[in-house]
C-alpha atoms as a PDB file:
ATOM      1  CA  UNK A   1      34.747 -28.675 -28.808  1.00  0.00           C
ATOM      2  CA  UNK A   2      32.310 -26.978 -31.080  1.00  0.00           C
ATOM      3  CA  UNK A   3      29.270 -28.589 -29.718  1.00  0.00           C
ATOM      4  CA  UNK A   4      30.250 -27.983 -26.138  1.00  0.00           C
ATOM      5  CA  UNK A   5      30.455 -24.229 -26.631  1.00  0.00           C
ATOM      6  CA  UNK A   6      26.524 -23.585 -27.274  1.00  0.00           C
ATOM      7  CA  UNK A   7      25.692 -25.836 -23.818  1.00  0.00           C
ATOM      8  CA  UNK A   8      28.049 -23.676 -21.888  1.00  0.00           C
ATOM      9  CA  UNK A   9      26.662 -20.144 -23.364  1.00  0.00           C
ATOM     10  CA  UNK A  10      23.308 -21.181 -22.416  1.00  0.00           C
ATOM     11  CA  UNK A  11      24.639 -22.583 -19.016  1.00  0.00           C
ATOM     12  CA  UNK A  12      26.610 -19.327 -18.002  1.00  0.00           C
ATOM     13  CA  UNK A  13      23.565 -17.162 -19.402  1.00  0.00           C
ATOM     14  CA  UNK A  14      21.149 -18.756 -16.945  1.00  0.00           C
ATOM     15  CA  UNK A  15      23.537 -17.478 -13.860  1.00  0.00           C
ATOM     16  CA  UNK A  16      23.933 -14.141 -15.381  1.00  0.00           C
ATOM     17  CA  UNK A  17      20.554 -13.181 -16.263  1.00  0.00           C
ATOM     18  CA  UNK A  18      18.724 -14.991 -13.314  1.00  0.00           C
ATOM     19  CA  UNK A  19      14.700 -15.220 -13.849  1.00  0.00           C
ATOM     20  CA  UNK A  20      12.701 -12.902 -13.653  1.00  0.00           C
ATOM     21  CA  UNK A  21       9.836 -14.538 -12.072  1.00  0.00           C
ATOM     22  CA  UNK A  22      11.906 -15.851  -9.420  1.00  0.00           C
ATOM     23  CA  UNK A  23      12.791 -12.196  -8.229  1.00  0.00           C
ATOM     24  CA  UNK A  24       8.805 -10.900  -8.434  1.00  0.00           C
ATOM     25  CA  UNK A  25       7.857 -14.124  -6.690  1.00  0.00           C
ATOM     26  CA  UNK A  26      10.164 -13.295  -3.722  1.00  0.00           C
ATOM     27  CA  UNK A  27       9.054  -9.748  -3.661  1.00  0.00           C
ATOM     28  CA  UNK A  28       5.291 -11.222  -3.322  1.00  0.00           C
ATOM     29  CA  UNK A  29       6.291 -13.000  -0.615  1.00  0.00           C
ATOM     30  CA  UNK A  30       7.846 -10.228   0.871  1.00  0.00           C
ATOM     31  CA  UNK A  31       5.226  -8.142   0.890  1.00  0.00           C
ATOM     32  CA  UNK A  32       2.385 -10.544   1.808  1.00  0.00           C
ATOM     33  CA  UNK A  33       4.950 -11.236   5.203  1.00  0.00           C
ATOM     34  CA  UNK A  34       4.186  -6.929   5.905  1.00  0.00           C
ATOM     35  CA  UNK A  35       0.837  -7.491   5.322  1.00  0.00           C
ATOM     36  CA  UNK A  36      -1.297  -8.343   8.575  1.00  0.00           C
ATOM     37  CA  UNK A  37      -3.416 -11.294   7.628  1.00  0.00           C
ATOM     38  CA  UNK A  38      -6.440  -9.867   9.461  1.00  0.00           C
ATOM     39  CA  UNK A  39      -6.504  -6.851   7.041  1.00  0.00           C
ATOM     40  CA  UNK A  40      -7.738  -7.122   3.632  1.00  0.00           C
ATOM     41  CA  UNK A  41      -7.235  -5.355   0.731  1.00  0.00           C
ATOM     42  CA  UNK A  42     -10.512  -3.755  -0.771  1.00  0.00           C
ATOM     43  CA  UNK A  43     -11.259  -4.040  -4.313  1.00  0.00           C
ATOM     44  CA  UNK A  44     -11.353  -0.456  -6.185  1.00  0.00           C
ATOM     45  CA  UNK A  45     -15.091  -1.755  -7.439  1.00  0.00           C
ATOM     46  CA  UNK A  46     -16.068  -2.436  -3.888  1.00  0.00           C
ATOM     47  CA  UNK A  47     -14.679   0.861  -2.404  1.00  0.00           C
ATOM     48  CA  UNK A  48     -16.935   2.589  -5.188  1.00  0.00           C
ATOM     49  CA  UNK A  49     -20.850   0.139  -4.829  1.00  0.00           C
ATOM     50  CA  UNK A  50     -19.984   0.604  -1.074  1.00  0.00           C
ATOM     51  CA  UNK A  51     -19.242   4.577  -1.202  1.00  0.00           C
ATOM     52  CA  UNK A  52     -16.009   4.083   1.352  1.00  0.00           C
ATOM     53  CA  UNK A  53     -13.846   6.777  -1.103  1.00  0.00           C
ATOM     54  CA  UNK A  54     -16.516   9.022  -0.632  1.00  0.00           C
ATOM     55  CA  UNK A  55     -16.795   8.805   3.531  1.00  0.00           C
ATOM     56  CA  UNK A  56     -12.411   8.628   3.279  1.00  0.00           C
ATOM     57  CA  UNK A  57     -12.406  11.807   1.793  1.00  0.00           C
ATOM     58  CA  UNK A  58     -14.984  13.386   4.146  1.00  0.00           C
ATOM     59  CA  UNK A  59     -12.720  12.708   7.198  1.00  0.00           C
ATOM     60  CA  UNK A  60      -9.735  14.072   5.009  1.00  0.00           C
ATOM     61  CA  UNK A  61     -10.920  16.999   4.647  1.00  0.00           C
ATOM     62  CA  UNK A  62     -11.483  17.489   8.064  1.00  0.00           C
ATOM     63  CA  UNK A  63      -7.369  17.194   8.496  1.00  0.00           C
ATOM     64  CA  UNK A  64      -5.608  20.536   8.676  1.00  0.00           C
ATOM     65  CA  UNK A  65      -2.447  18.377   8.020  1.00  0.00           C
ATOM     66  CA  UNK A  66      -3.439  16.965   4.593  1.00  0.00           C
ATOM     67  CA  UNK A  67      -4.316  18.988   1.196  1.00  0.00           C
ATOM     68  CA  UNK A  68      -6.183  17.148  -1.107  1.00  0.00           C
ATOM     69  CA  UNK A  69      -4.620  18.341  -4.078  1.00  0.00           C
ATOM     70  CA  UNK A  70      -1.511  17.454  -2.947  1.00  0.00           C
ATOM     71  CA  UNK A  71      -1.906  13.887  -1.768  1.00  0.00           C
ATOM     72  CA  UNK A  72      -2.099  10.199  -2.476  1.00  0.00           C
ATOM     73  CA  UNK A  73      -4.514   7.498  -1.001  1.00  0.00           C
ATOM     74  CA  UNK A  74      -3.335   4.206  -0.783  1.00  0.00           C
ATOM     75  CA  UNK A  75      -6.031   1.254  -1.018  1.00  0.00           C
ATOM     76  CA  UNK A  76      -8.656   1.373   1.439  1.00  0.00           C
ATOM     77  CA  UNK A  77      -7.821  -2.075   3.946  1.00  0.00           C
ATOM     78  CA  UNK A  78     -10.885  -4.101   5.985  1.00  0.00           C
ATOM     79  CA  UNK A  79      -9.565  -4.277   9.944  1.00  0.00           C
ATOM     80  CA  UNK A  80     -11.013  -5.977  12.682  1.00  0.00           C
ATOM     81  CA  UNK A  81     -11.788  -2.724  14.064  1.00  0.00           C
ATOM     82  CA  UNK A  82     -13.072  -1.083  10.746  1.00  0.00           C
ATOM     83  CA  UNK A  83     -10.578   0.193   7.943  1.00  0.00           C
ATOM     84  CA  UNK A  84      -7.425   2.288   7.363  1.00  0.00           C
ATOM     85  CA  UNK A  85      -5.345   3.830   4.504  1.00  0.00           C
ATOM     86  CA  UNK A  86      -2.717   5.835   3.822  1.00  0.00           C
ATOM     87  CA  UNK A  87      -2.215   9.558   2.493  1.00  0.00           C
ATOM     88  CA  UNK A  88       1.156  10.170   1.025  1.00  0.00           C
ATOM     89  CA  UNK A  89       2.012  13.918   0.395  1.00  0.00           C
ATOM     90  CA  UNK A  90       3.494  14.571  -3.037  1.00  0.00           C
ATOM     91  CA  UNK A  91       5.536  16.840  -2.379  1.00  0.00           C
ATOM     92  CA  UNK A  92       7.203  16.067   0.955  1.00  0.00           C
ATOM     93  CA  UNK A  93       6.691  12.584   1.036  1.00  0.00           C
ATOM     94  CA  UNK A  94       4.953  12.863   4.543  1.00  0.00           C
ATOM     95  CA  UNK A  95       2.892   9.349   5.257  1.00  0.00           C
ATOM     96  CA  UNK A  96      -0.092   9.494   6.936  1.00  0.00           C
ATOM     97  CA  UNK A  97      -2.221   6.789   8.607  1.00  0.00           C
ATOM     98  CA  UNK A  98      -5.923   7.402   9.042  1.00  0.00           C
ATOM     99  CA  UNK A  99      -7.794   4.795  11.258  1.00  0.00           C
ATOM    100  CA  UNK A 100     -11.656   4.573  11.075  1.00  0.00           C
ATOM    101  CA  UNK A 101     -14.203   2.549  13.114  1.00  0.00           C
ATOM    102  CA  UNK A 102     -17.271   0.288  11.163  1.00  0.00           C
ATOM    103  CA  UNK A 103     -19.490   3.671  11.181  1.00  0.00           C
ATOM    104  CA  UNK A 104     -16.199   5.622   9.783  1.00  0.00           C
ATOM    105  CA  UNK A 105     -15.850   7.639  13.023  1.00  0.00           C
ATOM    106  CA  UNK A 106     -12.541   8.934  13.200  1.00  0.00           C
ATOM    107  CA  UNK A 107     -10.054   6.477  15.400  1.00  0.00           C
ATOM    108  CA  UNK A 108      -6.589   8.514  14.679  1.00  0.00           C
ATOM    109  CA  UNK A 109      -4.559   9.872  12.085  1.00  0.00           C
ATOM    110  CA  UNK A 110      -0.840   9.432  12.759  1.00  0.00           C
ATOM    111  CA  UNK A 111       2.415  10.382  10.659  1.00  0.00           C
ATOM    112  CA  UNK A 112       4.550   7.520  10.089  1.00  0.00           C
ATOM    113  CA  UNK A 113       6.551   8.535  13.062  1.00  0.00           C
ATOM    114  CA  UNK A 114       3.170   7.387  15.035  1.00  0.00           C
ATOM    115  CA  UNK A 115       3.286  11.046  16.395  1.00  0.00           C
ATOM    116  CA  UNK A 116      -0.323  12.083  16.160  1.00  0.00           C
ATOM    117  CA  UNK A 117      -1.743  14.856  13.575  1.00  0.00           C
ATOM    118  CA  UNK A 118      -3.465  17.743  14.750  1.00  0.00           C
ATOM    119  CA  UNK A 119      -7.464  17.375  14.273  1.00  0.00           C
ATOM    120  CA  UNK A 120      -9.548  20.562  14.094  1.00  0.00           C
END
């Protein structure tokens, strides 16, 4: 009986302390699914050689709905119809989506709600 009890400790501990890897696996999966397959991610070392966080913030600033010193960009993504990203304010937790063409002319800028922001 002695021998038997190790087997089932190490049985029982697999079900209640399921893997790890198994759980981050799913979430990649998960969140590859969200992902449009046409859009892809830039690297942070080809947002700086190609100067796209420096043309992002230039049409930020030109938001009355976003301050910059309150607010998160998300990566910068590669469309077919140019790029996009994200602003997240801190504070409120207000998402906006900025949309910009090949020549980073100004497409839209939506809240999360897809009601439009207010451009200058």
């Amino acid at each position: 009986m002695k021998n038997y009890i190790p087997f089932l400790f190490l049985f029982f501990s697999f079900l209640v302390f399921p893997n790890s890897s198994i759980e981050s696996y799913l979430y990649e999966i998960i969140i590859d699914q969200n992902q449009n397959p046409r859009d892809r991610k830039l690297s942070t070392e080809e947002v700086k050689e190609r100067g796209l966080d420096l043309l992002a913030n230039q049409i930020v600033e030109n938001i009355d709905e976003i301050d910059l010193r309150k607010t998160a960009r998300s990566a910068i993504f590669e469309t077919s119809y140019g790029f996009r990203w994200k602003m997240v304010n801190l504070h409120t937790g207000k998402i906006i989506i900025v949309k910009v063409d090949k020549n980073f002319h100004l497409i839209s800028a939506r809240n999360s709600d897809k009601s439009k922001v207010m451009i200058p």
